[in-house]
C-alpha atoms as a PDB file:
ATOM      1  CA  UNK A   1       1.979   3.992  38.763  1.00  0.00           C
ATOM      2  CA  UNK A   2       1.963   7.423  37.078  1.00  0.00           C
ATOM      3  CA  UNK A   3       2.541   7.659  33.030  1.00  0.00           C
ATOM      4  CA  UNK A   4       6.124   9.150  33.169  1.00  0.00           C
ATOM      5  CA  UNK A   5       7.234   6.668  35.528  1.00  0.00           C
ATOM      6  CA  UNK A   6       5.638   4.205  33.434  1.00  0.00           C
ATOM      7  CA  UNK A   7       7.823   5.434  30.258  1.00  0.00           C
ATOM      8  CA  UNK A   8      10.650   4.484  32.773  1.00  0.00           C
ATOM      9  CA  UNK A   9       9.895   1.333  33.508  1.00  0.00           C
ATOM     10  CA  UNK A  10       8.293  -0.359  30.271  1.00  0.00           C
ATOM     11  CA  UNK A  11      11.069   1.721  28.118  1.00  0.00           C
ATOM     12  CA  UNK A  12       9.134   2.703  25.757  1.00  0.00           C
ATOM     13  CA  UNK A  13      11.078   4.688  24.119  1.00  0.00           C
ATOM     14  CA  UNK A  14      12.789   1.510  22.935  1.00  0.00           C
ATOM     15  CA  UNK A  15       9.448  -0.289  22.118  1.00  0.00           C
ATOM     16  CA  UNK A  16      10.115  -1.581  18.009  1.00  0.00           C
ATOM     17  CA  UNK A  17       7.188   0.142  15.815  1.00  0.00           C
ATOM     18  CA  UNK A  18       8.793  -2.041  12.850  1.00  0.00           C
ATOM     19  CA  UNK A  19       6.488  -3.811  10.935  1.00  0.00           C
ATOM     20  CA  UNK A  20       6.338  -8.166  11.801  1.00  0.00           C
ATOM     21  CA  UNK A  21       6.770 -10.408   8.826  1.00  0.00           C
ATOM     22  CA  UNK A  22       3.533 -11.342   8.888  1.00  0.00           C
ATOM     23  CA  UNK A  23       2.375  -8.040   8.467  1.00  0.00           C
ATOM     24  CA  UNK A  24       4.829  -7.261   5.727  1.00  0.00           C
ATOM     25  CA  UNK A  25       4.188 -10.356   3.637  1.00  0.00           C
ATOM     26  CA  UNK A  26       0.144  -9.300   4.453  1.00  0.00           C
ATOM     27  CA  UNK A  27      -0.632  -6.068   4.226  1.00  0.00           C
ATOM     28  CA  UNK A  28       2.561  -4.400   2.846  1.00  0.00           C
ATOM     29  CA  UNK A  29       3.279  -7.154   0.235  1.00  0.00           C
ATOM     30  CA  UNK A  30      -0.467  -7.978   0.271  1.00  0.00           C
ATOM     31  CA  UNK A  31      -3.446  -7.386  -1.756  1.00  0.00           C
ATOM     32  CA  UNK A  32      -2.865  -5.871  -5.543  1.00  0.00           C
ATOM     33  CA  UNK A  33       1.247  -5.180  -4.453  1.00  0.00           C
ATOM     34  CA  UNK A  34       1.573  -9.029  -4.517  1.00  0.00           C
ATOM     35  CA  UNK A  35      -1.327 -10.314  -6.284  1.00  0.00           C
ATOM     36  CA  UNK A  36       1.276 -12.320  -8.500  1.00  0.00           C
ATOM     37  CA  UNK A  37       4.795 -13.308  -7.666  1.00  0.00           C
ATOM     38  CA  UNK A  38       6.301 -10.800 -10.209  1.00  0.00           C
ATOM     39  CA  UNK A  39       3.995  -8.183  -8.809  1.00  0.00           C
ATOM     40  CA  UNK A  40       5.308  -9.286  -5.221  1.00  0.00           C
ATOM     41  CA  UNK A  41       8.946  -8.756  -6.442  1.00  0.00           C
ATOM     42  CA  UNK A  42       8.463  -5.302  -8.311  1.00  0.00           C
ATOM     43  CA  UNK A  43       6.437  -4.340  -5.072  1.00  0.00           C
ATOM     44  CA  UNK A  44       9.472  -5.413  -2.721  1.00  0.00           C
ATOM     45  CA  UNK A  45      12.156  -3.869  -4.973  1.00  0.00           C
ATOM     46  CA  UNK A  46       9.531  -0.341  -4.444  1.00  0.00           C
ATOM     47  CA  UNK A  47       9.982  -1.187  -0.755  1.00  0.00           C
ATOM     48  CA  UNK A  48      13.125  -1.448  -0.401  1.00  0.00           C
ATOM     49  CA  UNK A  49      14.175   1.565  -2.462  1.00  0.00           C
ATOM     50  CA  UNK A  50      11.705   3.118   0.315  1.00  0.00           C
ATOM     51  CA  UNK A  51      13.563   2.090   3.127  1.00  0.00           C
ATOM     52  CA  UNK A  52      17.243   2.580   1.156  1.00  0.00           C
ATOM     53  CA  UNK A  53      16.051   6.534   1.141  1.00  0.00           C
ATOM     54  CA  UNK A  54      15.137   6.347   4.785  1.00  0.00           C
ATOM     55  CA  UNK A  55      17.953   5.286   6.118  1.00  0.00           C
ATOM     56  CA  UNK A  56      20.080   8.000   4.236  1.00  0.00           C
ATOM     57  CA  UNK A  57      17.865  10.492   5.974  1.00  0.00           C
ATOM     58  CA  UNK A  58      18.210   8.626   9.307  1.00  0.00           C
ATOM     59  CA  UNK A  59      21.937   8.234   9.290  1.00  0.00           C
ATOM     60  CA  UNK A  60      22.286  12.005   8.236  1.00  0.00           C
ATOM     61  CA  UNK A  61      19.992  13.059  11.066  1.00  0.00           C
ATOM     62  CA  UNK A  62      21.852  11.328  13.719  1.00  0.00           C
ATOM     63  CA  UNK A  63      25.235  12.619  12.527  1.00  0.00           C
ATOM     64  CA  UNK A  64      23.650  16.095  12.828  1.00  0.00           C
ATOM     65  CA  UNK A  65      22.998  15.535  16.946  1.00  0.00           C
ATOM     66  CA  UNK A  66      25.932  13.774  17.579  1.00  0.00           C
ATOM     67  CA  UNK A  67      27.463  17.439  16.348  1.00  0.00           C
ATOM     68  CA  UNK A  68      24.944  18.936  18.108  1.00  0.00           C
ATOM     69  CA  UNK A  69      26.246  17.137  21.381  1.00  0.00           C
ATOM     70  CA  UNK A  70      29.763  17.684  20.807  1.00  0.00           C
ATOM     71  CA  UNK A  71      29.194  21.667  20.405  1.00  0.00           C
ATOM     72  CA  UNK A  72      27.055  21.475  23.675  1.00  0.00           C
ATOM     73  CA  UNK A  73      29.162  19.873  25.343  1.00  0.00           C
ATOM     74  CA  UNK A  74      32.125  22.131  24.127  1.00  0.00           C
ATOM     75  CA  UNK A  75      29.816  25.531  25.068  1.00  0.00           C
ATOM     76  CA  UNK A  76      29.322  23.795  28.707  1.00  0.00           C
ATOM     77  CA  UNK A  77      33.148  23.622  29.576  1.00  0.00           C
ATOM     78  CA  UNK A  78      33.037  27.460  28.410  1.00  0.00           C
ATOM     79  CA  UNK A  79      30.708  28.752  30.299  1.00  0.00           C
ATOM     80  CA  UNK A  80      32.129  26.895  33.848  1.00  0.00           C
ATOM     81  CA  UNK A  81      35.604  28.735  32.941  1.00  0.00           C
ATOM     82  CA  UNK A  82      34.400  31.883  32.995  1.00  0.00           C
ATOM     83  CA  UNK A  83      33.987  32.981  36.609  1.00  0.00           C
ATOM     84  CA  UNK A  84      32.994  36.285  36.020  1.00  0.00           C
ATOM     85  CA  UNK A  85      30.271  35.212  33.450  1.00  0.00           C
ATOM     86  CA  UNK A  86      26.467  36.522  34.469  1.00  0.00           C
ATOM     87  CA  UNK A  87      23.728  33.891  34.966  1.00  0.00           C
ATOM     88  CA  UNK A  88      26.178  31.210  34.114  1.00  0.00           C
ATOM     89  CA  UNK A  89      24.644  28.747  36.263  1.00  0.00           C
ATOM     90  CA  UNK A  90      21.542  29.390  34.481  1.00  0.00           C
ATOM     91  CA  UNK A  91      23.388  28.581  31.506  1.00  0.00           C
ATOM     92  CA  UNK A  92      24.444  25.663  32.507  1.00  0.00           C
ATOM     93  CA  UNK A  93      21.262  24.481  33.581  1.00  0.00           C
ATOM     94  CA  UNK A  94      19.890  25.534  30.253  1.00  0.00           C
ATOM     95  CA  UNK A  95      22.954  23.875  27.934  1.00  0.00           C
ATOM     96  CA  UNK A  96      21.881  20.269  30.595  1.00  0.00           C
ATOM     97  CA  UNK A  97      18.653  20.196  29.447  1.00  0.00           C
ATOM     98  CA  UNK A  98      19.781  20.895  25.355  1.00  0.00           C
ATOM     99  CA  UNK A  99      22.120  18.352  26.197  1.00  0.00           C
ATOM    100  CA  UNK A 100      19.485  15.862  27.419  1.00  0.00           C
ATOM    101  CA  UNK A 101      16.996  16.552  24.242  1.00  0.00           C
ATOM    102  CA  UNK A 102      19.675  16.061  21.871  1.00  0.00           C
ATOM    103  CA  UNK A 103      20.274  12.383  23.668  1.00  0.00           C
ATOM    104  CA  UNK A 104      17.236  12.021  23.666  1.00  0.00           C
ATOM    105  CA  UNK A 105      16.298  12.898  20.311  1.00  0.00           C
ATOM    106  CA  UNK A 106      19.306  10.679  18.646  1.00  0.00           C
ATOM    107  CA  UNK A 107      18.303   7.737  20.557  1.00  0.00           C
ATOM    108  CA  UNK A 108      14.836   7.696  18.943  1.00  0.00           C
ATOM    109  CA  UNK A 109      16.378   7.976  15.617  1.00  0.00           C
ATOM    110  CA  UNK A 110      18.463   4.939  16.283  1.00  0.00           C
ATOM    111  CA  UNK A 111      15.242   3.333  17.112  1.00  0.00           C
ATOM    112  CA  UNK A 112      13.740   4.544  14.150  1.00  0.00           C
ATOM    113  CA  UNK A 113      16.420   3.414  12.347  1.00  0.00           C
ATOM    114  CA  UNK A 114      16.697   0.108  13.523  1.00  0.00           C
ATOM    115  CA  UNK A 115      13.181  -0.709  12.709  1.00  0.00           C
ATOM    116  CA  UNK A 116      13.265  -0.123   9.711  1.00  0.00           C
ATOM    117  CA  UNK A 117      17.038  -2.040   8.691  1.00  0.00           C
ATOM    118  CA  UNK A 118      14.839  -4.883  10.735  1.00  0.00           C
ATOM    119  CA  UNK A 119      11.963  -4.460   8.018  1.00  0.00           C
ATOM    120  CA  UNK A 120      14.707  -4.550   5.202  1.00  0.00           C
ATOM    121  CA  UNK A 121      16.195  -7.423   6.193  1.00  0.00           C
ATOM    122  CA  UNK A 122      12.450  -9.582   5.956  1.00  0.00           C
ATOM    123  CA  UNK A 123      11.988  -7.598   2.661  1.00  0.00           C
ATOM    124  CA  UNK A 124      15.273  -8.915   1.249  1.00  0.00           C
ATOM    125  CA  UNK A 125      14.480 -12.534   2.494  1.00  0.00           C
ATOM    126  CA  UNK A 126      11.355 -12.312   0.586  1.00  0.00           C
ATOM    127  CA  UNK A 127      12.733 -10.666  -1.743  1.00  0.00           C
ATOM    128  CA  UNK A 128      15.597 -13.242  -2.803  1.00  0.00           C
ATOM    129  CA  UNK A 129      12.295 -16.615  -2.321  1.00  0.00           C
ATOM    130  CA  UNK A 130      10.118 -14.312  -5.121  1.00  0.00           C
ATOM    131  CA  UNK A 131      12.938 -13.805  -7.247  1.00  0.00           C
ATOM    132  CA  UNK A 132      13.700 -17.447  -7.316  1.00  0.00           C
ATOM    133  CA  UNK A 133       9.813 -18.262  -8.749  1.00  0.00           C
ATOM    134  CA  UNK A 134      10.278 -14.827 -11.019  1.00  0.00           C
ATOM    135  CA  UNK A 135      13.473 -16.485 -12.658  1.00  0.00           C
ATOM    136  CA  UNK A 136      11.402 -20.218 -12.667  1.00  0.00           C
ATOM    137  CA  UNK A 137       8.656 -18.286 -14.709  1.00  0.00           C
ATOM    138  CA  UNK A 138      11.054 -16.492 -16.839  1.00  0.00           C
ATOM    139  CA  UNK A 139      11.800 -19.573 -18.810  1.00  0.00           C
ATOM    140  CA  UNK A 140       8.328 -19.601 -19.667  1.00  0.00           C
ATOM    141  CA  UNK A 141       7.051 -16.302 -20.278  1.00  0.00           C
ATOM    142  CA  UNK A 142       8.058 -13.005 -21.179  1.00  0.00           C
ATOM    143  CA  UNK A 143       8.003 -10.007 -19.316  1.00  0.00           C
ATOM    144  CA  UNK A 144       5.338  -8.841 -20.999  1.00  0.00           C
ATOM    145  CA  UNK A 145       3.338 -12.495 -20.453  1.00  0.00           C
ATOM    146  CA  UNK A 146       4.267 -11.723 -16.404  1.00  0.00           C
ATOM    147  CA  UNK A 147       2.602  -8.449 -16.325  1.00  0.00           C
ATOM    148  CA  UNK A 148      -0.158  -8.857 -18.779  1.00  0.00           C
ATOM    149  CA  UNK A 149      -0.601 -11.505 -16.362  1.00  0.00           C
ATOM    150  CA  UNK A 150      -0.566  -9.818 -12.994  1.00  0.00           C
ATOM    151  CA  UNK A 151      -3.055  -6.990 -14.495  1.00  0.00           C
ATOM    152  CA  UNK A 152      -5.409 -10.149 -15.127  1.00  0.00           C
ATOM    153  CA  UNK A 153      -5.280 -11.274 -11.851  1.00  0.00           C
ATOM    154  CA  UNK A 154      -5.414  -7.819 -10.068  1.00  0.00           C
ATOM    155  CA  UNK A 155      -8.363  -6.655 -12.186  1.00  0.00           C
ATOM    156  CA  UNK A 156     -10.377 -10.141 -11.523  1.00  0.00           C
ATOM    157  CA  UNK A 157      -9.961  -9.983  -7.684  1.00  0.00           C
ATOM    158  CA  UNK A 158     -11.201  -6.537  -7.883  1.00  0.00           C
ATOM    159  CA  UNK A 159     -14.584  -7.807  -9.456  1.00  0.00           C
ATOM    160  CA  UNK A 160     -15.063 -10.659  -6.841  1.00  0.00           C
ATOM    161  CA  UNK A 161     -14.545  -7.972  -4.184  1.00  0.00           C
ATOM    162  CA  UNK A 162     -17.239  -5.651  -5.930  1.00  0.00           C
ATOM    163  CA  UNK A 163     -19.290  -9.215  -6.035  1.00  0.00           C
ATOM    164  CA  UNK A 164     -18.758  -9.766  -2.906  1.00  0.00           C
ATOM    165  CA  UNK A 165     -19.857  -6.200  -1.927  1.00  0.00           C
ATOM    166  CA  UNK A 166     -22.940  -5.940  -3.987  1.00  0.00           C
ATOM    167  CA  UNK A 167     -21.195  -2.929  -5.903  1.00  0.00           C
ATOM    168  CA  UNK A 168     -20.352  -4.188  -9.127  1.00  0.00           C
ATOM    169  CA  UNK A 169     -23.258  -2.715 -11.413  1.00  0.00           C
ATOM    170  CA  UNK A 170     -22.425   0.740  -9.598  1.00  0.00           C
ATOM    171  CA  UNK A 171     -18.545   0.946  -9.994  1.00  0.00           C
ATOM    172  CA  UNK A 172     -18.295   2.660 -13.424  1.00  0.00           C
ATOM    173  CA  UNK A 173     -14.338   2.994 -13.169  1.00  0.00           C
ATOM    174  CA  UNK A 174     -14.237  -0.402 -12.952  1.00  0.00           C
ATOM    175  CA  UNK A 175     -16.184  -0.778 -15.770  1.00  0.00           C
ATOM    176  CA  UNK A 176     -14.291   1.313 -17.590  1.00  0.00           C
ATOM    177  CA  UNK A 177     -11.012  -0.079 -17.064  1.00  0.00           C
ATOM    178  CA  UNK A 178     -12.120  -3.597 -18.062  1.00  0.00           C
ATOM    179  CA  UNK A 179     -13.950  -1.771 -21.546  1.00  0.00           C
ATOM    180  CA  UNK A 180     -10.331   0.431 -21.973  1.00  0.00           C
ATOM    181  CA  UNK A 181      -8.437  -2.570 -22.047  1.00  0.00           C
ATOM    182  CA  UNK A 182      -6.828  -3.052 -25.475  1.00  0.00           C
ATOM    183  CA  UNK A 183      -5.586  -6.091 -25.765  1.00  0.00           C
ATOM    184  CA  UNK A 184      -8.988  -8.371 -27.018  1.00  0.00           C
ATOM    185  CA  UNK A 185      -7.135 -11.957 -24.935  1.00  0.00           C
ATOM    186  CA  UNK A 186      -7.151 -10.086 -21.925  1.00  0.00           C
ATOM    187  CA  UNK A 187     -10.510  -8.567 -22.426  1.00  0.00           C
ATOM    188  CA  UNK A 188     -11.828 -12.142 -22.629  1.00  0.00           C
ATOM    189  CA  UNK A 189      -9.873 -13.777 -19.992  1.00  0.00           C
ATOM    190  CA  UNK A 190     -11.007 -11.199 -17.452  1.00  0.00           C
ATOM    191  CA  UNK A 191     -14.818 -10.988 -19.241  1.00  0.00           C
ATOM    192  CA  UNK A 192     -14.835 -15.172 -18.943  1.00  0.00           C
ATOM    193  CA  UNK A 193     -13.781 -14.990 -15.245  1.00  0.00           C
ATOM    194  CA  UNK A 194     -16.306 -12.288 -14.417  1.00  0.00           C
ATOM    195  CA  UNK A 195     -18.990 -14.719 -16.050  1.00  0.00           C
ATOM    196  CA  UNK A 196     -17.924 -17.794 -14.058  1.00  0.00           C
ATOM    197  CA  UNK A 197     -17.635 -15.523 -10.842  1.00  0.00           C
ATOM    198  CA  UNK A 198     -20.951 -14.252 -11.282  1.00  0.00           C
ATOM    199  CA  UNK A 199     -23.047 -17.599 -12.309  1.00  0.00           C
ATOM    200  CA  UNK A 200     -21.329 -19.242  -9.665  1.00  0.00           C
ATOM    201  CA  UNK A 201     -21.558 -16.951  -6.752  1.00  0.00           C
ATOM    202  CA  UNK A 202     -24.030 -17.792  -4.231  1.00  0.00           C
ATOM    203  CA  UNK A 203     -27.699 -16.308  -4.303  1.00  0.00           C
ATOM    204  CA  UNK A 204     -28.500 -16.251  -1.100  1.00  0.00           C
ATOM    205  CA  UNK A 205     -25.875 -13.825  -0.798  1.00  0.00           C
ATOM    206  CA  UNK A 206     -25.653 -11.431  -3.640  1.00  0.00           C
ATOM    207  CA  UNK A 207     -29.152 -10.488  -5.499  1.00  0.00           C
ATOM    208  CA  UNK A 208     -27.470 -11.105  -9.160  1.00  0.00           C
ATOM    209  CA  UNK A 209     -30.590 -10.101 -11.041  1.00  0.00           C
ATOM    210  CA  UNK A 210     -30.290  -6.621  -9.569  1.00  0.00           C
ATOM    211  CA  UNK A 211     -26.900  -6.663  -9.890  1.00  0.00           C
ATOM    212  CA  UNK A 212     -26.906  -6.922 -13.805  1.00  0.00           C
ATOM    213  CA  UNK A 213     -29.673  -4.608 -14.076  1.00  0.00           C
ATOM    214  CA  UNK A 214     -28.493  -1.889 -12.378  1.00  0.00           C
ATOM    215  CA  UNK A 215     -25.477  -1.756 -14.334  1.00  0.00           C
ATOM    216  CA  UNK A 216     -27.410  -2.117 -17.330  1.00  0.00           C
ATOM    217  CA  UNK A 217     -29.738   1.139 -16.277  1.00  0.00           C
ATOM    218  CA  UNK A 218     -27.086   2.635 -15.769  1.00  0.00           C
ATOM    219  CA  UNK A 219     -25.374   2.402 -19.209  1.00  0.00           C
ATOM    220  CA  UNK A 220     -28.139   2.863 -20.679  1.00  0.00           C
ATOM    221  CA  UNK A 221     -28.433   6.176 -18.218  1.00  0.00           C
ATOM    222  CA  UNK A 222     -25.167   7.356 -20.229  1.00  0.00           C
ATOM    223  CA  UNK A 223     -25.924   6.584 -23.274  1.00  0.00           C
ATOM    224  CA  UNK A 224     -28.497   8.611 -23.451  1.00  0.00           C
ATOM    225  CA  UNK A 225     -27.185  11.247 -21.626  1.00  0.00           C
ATOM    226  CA  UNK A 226     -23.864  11.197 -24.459  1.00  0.00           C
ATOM    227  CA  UNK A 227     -26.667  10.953 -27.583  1.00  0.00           C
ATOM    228  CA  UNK A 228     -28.257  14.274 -26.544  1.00  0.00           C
ATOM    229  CA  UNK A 229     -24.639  15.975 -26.245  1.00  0.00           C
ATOM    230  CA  UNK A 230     -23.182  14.497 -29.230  1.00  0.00           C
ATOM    231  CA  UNK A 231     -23.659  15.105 -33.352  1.00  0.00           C
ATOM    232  CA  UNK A 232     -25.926  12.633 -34.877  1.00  0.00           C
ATOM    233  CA  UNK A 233     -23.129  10.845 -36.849  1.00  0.00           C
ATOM    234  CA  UNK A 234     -21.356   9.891 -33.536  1.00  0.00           C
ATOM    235  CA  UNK A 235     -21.869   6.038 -33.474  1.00  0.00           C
ATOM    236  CA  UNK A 236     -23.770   4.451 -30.608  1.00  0.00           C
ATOM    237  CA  UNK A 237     -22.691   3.426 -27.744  1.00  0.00           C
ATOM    238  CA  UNK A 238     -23.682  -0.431 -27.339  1.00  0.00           C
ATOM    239  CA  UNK A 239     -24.899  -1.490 -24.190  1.00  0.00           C
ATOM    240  CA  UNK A 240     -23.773  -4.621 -22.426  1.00  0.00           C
ATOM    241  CA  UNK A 241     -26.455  -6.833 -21.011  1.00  0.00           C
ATOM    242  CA  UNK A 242     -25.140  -9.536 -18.730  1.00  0.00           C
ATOM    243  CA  UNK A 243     -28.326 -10.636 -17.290  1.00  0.00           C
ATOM    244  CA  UNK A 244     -27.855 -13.723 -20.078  1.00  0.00           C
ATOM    245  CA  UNK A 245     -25.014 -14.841 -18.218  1.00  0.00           C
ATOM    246  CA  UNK A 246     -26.632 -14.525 -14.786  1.00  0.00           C
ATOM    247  CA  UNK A 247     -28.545 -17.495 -12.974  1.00  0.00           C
ATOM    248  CA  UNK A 248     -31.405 -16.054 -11.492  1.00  0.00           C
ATOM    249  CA  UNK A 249     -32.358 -16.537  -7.871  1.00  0.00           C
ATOM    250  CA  UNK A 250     -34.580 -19.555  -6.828  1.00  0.00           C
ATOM    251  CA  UNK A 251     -38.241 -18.214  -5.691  1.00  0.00           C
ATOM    252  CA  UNK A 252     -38.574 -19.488  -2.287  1.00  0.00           C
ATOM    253  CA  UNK A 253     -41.354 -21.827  -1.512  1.00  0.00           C
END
């Protein structure tokens, strides 16, 4: 079986490219979009305002070839009543195979556009199920609370990923966010978490020794590096040693 008769038969044309729930709730939902249930609504709201413009631009494109049809169309019956017209077969032929691109073309819109009213309509279920635990946690906490929150969470799973990595002491912007943070409760909450993550994380997998002292070089790298740039009555930078809070390895017998 040759490729274009392969099209043919397997329709691909008409093969959805939509995204599955799973993969939605996953990978499009998943992660720091939906680390928290009012980060999961905020990030399905951002969807479907996504998809809403879409679909504009989908519907206005397939209104454009069904004109596009209707004028071929109209230009074919033309050209066949004028007998003394030169090349008109030509014509013809050409205006067939317009005729056939523009059907072509507007039924991969309609595919396009289907797909993607078929990923709205698992966004909106999932949607209206976060809301419900949004509006739950609402009697609770504040907006604020929700977010403040959410940041928490999002920042904390970014350090056990860096743990889990072996790049924590090297990832300065983390660093940096965690140190920019105003708010001194969050600072702590996320410090306290880092501390349990750390002492509790397995040796065998993640040298924690080096770990602390590589970040600690390398504040210590910038500090010194901001002292010789800086007047002398620029206070010092203090640098944070969390080797304290580290359980060093085992020696192996």
């Amino acid at each position: 079986m040759d490729f274009e008769q392969f099209i043919v038969d397997e329709n691909i044309d008409n093969v959805s490219r939509s995204n599955t729930e799973f993969e939605i709730n996953n990978i499009v939902l998943g992660g720091k979009k939906g680390i928290t249930p009012w980060k999961k609504l905020k990030s399905c709201l951002w969807e479907l305002n996504s998809r809403a413009t879409e679909v504009k631009k989908l519907r206005r494109r397939i209104a454009l070839e069904e004109i596009e049809f209707e004028r071929i169309n109209r230009r074919l019956e033309e050209i066949k009543n004028e007998e003394d017209r030169v090349d008109s077969d030509l014509d013809v032929k050409e205006l067939e195979v317009e005729l056939d691109h523009t059907i072509h073309e507007k039924s991969l819109l309609e595919r396009q556009l289907a797909d993607i009213l078929a990923e709205a309509d698992v966004l909106m279920e999932i949607y209206n199920k976060v809301k419900a635990e949004v509006e739950t946690l609402k009697e609770k906490y504040s907006e604020n609370d929700l977010e403040k929150d959410n940041f928490v969470q999002m920042v904390i799973t970014e350090v056990d990923n860096q743990l889990l990595s072996n790049q924590i002491g090297s990832n300065i912007n983390l660093m940096g966010t965690i140190k920019g943070i105003v708010d001194i409760e969050v600072v702590n909450h996320i410090m306290s978490n880092i501390k349990q993550m750390v002492c509790e994380s397995m040796v065998d997998q993640i040298n924690l020794t080096e770990v602390a002292q590589k970040y600690v070089a390398i504040q210590k790298q910038k500090q010194e590096t901001k002292k010789s740039s800086i007047k002398e009555n620029t206070e010092e930078i203090k640098v944070v040693d969390l080797s304290e809070h580290i359980k060093a390895p085992e020696n192996e017998e």
